[in-house]
PDB file of N, CA and C in Angstrom:
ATOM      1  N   UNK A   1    -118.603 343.501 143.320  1.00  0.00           N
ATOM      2  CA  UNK A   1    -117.875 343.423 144.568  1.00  0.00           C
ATOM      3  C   UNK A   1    -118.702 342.624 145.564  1.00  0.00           C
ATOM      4  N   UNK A   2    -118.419 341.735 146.022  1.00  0.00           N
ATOM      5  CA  UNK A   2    -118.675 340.674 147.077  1.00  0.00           C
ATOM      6  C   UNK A   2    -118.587 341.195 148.299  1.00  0.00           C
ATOM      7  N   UNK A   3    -119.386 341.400 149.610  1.00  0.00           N
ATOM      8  CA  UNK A   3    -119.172 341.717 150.777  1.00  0.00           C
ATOM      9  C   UNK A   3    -119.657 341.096 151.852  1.00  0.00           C
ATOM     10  N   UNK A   4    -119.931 340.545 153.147  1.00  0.00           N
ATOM     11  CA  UNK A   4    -120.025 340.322 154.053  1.00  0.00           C
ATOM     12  C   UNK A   4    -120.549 340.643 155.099  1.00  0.00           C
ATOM     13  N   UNK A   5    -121.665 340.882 155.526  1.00  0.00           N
ATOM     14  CA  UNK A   5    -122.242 342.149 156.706  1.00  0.00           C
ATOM     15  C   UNK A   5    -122.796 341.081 157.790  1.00  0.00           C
ATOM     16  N   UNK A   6    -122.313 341.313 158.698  1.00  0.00           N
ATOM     17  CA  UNK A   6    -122.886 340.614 159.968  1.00  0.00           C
ATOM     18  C   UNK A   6    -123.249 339.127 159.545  1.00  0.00           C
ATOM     19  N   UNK A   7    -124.541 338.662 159.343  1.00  0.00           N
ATOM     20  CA  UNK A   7    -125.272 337.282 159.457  1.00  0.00           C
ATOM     21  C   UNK A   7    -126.009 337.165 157.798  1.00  0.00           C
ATOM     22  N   UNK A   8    -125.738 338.109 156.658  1.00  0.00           N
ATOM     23  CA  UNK A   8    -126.112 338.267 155.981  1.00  0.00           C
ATOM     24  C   UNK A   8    -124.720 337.931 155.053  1.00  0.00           C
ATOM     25  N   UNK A   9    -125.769 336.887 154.088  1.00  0.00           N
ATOM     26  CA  UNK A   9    -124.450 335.951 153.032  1.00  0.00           C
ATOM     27  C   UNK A   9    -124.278 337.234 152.290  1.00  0.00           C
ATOM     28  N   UNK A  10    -122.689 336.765 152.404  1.00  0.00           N
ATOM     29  CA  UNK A  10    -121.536 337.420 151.184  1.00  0.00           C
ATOM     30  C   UNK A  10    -122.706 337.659 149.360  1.00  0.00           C
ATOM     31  N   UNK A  11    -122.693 338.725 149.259  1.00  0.00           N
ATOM     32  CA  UNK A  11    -123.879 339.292 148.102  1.00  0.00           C
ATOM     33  C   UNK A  11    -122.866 340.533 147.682  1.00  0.00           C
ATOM     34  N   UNK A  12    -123.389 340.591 146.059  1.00  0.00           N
ATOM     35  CA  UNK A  12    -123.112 341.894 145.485  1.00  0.00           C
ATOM     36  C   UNK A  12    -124.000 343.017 146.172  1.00  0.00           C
ATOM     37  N   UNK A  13    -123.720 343.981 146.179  1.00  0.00           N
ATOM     38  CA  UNK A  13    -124.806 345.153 146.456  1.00  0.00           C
ATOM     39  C   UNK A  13    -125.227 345.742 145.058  1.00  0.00           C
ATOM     40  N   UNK A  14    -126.702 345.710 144.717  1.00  0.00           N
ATOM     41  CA  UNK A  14    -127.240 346.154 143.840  1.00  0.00           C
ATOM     42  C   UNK A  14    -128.520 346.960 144.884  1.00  0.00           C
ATOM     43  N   UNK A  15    -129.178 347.336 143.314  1.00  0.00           N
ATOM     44  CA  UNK A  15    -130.185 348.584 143.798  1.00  0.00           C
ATOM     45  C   UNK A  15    -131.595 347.271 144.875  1.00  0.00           C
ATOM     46  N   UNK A  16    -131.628 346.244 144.134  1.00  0.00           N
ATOM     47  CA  UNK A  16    -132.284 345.086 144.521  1.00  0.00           C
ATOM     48  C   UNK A  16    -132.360 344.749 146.257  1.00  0.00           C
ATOM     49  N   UNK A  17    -130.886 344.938 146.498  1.00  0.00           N
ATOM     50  CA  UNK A  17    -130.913 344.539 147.711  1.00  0.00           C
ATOM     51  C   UNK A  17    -129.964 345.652 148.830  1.00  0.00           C
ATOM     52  N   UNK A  18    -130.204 346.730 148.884  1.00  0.00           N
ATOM     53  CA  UNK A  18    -128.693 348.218 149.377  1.00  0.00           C
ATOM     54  C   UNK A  18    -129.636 348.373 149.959  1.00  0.00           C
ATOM     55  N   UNK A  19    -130.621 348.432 150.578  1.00  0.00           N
ATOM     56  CA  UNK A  19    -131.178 348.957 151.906  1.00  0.00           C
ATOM     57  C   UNK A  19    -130.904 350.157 152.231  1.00  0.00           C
ATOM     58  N   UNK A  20    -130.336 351.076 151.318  1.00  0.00           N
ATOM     59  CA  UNK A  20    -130.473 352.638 151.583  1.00  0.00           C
ATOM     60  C   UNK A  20    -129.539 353.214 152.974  1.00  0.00           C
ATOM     61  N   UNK A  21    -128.814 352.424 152.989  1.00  0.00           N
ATOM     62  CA  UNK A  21    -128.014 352.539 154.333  1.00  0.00           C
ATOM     63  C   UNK A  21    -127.408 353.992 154.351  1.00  0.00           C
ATOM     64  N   UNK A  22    -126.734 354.630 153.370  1.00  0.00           N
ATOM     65  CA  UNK A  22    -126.534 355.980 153.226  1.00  0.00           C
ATOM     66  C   UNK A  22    -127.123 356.398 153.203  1.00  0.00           C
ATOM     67  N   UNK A  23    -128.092 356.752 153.386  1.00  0.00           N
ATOM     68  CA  UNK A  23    -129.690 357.434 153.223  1.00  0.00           C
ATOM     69  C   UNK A  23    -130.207 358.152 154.347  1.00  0.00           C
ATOM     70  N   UNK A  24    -129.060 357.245 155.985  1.00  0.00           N
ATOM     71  CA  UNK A  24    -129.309 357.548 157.104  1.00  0.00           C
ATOM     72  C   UNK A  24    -127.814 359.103 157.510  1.00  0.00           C
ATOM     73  N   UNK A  25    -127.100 359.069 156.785  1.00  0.00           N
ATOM     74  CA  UNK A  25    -125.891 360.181 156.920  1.00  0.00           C
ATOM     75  C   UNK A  25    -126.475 361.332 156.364  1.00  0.00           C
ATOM     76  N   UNK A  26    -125.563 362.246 157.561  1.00  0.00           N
ATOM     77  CA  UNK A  26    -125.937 363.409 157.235  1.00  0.00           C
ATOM     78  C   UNK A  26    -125.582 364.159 155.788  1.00  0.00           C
ATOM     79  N   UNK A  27    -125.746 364.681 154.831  1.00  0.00           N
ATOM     80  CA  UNK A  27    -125.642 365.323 153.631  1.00  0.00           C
ATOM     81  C   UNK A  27    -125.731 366.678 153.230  1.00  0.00           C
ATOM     82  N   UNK A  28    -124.052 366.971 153.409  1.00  0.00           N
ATOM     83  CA  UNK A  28    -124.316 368.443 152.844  1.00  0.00           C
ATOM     84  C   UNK A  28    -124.509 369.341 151.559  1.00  0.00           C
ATOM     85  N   UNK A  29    -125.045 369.900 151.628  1.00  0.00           N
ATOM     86  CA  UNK A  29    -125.455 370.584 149.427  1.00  0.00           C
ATOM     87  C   UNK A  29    -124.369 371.427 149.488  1.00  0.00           C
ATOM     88  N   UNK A  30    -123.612 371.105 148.458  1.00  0.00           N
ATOM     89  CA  UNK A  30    -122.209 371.795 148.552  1.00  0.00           C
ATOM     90  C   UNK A  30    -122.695 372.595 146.973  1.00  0.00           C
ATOM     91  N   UNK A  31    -122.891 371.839 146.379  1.00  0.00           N
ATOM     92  CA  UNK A  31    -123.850 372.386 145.243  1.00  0.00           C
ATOM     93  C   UNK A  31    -124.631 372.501 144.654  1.00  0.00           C
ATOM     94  N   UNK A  32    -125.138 373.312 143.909  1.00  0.00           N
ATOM     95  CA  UNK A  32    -126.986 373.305 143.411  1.00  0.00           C
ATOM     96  C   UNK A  32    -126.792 372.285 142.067  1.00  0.00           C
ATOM     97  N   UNK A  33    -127.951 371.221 142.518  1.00  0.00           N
ATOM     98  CA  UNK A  33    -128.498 370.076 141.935  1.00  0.00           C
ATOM     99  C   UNK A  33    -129.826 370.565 141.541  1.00  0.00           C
ATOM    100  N   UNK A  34    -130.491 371.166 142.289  1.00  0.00           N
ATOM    101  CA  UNK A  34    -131.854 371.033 141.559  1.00  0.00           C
ATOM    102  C   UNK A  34    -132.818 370.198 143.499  1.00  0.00           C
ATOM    103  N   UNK A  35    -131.982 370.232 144.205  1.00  0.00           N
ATOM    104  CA  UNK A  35    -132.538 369.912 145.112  1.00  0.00           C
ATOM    105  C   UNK A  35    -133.746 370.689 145.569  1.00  0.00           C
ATOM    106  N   UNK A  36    -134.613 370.157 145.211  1.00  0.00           N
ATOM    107  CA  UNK A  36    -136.169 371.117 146.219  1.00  0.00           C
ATOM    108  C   UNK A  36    -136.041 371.434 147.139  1.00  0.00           C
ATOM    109  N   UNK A  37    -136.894 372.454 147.677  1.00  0.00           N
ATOM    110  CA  UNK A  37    -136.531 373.354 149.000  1.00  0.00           C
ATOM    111  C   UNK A  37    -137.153 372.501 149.953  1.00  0.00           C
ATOM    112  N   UNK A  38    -138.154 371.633 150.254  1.00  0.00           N
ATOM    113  CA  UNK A  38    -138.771 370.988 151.205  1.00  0.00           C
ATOM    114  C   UNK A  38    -137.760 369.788 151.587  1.00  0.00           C
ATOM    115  N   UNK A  39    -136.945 369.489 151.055  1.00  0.00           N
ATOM    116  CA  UNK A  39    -135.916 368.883 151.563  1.00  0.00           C
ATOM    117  C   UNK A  39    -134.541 368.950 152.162  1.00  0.00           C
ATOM    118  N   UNK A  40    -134.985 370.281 152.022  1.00  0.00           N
ATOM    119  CA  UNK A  40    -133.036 370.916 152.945  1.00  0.00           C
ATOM    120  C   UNK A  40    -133.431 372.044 153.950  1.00  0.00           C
ATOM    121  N   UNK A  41    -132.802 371.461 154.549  1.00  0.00           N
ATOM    122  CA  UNK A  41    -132.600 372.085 156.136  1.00  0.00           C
ATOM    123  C   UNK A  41    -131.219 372.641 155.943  1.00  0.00           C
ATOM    124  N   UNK A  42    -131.349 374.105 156.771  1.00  0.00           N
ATOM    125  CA  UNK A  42    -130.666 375.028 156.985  1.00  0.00           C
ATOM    126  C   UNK A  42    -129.882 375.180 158.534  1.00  0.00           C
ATOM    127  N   UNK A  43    -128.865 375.102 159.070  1.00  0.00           N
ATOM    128  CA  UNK A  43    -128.604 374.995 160.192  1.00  0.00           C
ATOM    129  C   UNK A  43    -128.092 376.270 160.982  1.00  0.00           C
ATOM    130  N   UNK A  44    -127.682 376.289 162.089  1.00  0.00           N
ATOM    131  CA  UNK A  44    -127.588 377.705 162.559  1.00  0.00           C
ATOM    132  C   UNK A  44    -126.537 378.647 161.893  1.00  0.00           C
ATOM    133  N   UNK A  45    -125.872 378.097 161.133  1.00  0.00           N
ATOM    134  CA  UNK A  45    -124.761 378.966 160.521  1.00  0.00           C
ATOM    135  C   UNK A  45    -125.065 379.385 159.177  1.00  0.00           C
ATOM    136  N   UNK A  46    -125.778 378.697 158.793  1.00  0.00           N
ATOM    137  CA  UNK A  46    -126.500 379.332 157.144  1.00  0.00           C
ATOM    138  C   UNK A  46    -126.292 377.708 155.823  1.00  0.00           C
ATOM    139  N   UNK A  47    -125.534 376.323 156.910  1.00  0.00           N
ATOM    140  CA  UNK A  47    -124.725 375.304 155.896  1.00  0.00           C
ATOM    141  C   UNK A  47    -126.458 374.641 155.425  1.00  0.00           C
ATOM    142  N   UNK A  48    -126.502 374.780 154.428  1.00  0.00           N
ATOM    143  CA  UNK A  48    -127.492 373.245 153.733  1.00  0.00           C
ATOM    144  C   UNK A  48    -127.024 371.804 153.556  1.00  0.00           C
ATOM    145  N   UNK A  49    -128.022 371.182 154.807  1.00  0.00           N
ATOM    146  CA  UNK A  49    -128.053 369.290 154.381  1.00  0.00           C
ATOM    147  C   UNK A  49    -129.796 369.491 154.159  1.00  0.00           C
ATOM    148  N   UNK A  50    -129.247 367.822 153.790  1.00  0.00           N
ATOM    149  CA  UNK A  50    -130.633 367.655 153.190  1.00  0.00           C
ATOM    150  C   UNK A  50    -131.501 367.194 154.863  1.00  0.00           C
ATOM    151  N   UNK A  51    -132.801 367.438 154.391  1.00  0.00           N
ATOM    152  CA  UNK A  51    -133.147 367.168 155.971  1.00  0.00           C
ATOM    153  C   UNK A  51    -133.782 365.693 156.284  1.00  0.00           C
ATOM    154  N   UNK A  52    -133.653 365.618 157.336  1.00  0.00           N
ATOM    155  CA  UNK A  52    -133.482 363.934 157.808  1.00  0.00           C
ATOM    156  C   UNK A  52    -135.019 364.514 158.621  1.00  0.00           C
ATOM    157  N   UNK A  53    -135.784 363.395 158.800  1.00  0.00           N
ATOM    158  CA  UNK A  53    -136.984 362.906 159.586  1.00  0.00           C
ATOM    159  C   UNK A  53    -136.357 362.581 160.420  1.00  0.00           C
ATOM    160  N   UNK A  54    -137.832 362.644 161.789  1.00  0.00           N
ATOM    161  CA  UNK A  54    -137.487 361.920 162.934  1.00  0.00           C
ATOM    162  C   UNK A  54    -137.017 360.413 162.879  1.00  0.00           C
ATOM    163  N   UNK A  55    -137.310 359.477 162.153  1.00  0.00           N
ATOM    164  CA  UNK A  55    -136.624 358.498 161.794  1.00  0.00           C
ATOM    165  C   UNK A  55    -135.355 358.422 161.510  1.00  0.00           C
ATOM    166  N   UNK A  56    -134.361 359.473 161.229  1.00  0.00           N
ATOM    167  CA  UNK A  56    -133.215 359.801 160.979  1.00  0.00           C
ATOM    168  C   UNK A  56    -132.887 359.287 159.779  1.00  0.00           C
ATOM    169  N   UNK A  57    -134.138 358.764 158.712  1.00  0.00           N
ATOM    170  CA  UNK A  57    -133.539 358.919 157.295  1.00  0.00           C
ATOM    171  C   UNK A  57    -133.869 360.306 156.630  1.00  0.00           C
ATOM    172  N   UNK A  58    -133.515 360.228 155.264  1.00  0.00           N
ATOM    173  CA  UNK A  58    -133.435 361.395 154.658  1.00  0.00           C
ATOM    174  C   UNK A  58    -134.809 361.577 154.282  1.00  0.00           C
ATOM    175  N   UNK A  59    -135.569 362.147 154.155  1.00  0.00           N
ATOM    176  CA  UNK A  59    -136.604 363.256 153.718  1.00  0.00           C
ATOM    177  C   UNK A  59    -136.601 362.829 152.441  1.00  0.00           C
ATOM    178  N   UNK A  60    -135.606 362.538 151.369  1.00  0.00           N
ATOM    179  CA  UNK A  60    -136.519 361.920 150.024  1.00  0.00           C
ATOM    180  C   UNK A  60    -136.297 360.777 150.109  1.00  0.00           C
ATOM    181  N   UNK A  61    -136.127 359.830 150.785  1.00  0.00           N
ATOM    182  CA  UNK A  61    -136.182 358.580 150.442  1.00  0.00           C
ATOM    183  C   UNK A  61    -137.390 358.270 150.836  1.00  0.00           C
ATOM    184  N   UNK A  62    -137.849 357.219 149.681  1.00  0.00           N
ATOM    185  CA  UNK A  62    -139.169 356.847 149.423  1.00  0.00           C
ATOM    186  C   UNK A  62    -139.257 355.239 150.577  1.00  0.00           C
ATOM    187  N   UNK A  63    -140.061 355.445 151.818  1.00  0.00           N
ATOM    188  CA  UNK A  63    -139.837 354.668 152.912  1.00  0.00           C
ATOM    189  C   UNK A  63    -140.543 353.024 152.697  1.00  0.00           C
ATOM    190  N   UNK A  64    -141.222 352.760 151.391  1.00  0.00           N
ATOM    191  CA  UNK A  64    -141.321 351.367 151.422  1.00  0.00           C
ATOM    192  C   UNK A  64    -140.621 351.121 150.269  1.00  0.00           C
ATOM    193  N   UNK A  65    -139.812 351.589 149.520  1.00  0.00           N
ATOM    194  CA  UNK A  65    -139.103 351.302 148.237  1.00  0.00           C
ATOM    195  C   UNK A  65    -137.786 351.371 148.190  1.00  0.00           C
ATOM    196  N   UNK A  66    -137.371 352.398 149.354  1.00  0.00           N
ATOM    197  CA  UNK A  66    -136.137 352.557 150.081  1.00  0.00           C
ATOM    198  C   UNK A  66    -135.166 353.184 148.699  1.00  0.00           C
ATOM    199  N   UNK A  67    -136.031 353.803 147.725  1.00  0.00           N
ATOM    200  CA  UNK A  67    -135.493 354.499 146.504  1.00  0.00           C
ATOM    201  C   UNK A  67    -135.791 356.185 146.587  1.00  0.00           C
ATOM    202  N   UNK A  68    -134.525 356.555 146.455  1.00  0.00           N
ATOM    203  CA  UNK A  68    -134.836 358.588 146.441  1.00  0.00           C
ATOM    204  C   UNK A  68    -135.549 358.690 145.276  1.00  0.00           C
ATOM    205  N   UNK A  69    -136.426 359.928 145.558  1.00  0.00           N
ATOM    206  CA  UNK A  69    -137.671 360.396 145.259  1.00  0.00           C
ATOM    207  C   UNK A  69    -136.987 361.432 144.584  1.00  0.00           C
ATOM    208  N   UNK A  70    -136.087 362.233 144.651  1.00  0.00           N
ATOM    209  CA  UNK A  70    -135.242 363.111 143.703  1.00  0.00           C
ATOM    210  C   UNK A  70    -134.291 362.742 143.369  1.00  0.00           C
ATOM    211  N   UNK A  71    -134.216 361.492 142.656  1.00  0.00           N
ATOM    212  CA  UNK A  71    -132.936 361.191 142.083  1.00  0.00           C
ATOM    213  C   UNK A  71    -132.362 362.060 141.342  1.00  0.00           C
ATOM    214  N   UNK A  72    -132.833 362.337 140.498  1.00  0.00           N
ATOM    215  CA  UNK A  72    -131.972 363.008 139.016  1.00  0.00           C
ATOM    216  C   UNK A  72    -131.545 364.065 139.628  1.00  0.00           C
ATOM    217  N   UNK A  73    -132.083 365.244 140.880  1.00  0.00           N
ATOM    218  CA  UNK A  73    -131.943 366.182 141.599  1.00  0.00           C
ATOM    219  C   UNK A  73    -131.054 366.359 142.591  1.00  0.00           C
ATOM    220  N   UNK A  74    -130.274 364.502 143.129  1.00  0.00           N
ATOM    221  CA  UNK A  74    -130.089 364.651 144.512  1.00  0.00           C
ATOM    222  C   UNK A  74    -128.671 365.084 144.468  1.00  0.00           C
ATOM    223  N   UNK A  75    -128.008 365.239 145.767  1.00  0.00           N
ATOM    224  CA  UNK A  75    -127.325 366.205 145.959  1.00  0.00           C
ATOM    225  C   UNK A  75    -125.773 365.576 145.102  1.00  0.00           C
ATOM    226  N   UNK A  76    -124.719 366.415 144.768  1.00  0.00           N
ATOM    227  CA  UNK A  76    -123.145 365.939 144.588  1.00  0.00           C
ATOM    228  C   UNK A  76    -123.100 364.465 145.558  1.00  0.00           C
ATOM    229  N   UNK A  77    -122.718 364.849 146.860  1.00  0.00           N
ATOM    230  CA  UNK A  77    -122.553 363.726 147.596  1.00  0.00           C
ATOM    231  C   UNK A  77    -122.916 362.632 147.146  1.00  0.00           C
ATOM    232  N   UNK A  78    -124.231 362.307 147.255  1.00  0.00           N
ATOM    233  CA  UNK A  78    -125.002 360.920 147.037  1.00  0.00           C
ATOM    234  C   UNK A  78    -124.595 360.510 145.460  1.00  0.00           C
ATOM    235  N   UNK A  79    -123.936 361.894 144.767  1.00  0.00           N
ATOM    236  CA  UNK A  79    -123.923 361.255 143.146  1.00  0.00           C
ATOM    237  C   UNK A  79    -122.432 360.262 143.320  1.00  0.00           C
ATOM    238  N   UNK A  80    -121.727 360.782 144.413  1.00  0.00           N
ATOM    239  CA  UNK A  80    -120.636 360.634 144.565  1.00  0.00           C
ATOM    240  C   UNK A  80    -120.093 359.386 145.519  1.00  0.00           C
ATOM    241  N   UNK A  81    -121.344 358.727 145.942  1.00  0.00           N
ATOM    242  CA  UNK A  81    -121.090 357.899 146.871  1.00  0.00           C
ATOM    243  C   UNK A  81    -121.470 356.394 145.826  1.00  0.00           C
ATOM    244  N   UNK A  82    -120.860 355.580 145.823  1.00  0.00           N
ATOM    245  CA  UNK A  82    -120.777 354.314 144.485  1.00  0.00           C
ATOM    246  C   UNK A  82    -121.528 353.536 145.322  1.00  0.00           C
ATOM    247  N   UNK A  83    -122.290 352.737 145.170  1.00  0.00           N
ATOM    248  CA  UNK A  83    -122.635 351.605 145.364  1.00  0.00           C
ATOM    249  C   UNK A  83    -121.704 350.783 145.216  1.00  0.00           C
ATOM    250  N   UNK A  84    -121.436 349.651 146.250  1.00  0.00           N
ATOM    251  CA  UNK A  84    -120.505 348.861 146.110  1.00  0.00           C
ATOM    252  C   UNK A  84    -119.547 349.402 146.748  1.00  0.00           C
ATOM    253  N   UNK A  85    -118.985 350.549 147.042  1.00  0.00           N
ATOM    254  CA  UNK A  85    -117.944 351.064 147.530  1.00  0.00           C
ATOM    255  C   UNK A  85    -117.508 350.334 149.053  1.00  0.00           C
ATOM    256  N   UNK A  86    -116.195 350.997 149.029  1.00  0.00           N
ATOM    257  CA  UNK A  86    -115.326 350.777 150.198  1.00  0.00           C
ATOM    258  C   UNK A  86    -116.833 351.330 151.345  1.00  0.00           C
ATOM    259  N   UNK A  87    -116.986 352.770 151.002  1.00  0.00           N
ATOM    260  CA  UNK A  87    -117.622 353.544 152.205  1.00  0.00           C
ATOM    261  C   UNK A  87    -118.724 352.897 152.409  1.00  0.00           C
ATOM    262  N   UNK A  88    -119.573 352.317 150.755  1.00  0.00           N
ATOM    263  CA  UNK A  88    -120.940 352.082 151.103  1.00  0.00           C
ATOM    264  C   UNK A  88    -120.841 350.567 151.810  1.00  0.00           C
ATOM    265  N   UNK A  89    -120.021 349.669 151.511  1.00  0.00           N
ATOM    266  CA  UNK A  89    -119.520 348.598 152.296  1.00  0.00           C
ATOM    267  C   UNK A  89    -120.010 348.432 154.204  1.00  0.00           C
ATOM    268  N   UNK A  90    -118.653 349.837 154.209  1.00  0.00           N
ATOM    269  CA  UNK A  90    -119.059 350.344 155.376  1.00  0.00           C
ATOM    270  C   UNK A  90    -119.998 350.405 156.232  1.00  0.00           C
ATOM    271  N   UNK A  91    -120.669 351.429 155.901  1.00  0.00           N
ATOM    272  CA  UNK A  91    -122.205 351.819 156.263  1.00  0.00           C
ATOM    273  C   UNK A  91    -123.326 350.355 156.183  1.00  0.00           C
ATOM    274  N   UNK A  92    -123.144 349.615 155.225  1.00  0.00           N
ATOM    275  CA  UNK A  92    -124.110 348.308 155.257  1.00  0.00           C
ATOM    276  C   UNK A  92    -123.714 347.628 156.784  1.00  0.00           C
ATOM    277  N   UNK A  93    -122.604 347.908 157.296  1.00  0.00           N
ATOM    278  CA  UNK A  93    -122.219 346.824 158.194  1.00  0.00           C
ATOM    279  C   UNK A  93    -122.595 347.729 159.267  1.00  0.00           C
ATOM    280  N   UNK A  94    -122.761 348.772 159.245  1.00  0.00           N
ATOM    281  CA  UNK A  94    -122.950 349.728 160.483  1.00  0.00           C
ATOM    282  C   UNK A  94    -124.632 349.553 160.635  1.00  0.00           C
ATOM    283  N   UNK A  95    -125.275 349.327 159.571  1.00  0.00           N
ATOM    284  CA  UNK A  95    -126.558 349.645 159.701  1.00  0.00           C
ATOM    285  C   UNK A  95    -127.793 348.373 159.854  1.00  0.00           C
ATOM    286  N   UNK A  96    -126.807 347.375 159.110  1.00  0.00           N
ATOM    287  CA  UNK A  96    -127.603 345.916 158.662  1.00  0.00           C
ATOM    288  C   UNK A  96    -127.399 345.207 160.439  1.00  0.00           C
TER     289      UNK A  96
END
């Protein structure tokens, strides 16, 4: 899939060049993955996301490789979010 983001030529999105742009949304654990406990935050009602740094990325993403650090672990959501997608489309243009 071919896309378009701001000033940045029309490119496939691969792992090469995705800048982890979802990486910055919030993420809720709807189900047990295997997610480690040092990465989820609990909020006042009892819901688990994964927890975001003051940087407002996520807590496993690996910050010069811009690759999650619990992949095989990470949550439904993120298994569920395609590269290339409509949404992840999205988010590149929101973030790039």
């Amino acid at each position: 899939m071919a896309i378009e983001v701001k000033n940045i030529p029309t490119a496939e999105v691969t792992c090469a060049n995705c800048q982890a742009c979802c990486c910055r949304l919030e993420v809720m654990i709807i189900t047990d993955t295997g997610v480690p406990e040092e990465h989820i935050a609990v909020d006042e009602w009892g819901a688990e996301t994964m927890l975001r740094l003051d940087d407002g990325w996520c807590s496993a993403v690996d910050r010069e490789t811009l690759m999650c650090t619990i992949y095989e672990n990470r949550p439904w959501i993120c298994r569920e979010f395609e590269m290339g997608s409509y949404e992840c489309v999205e988010e590149r243009k929101a973030c790039l």
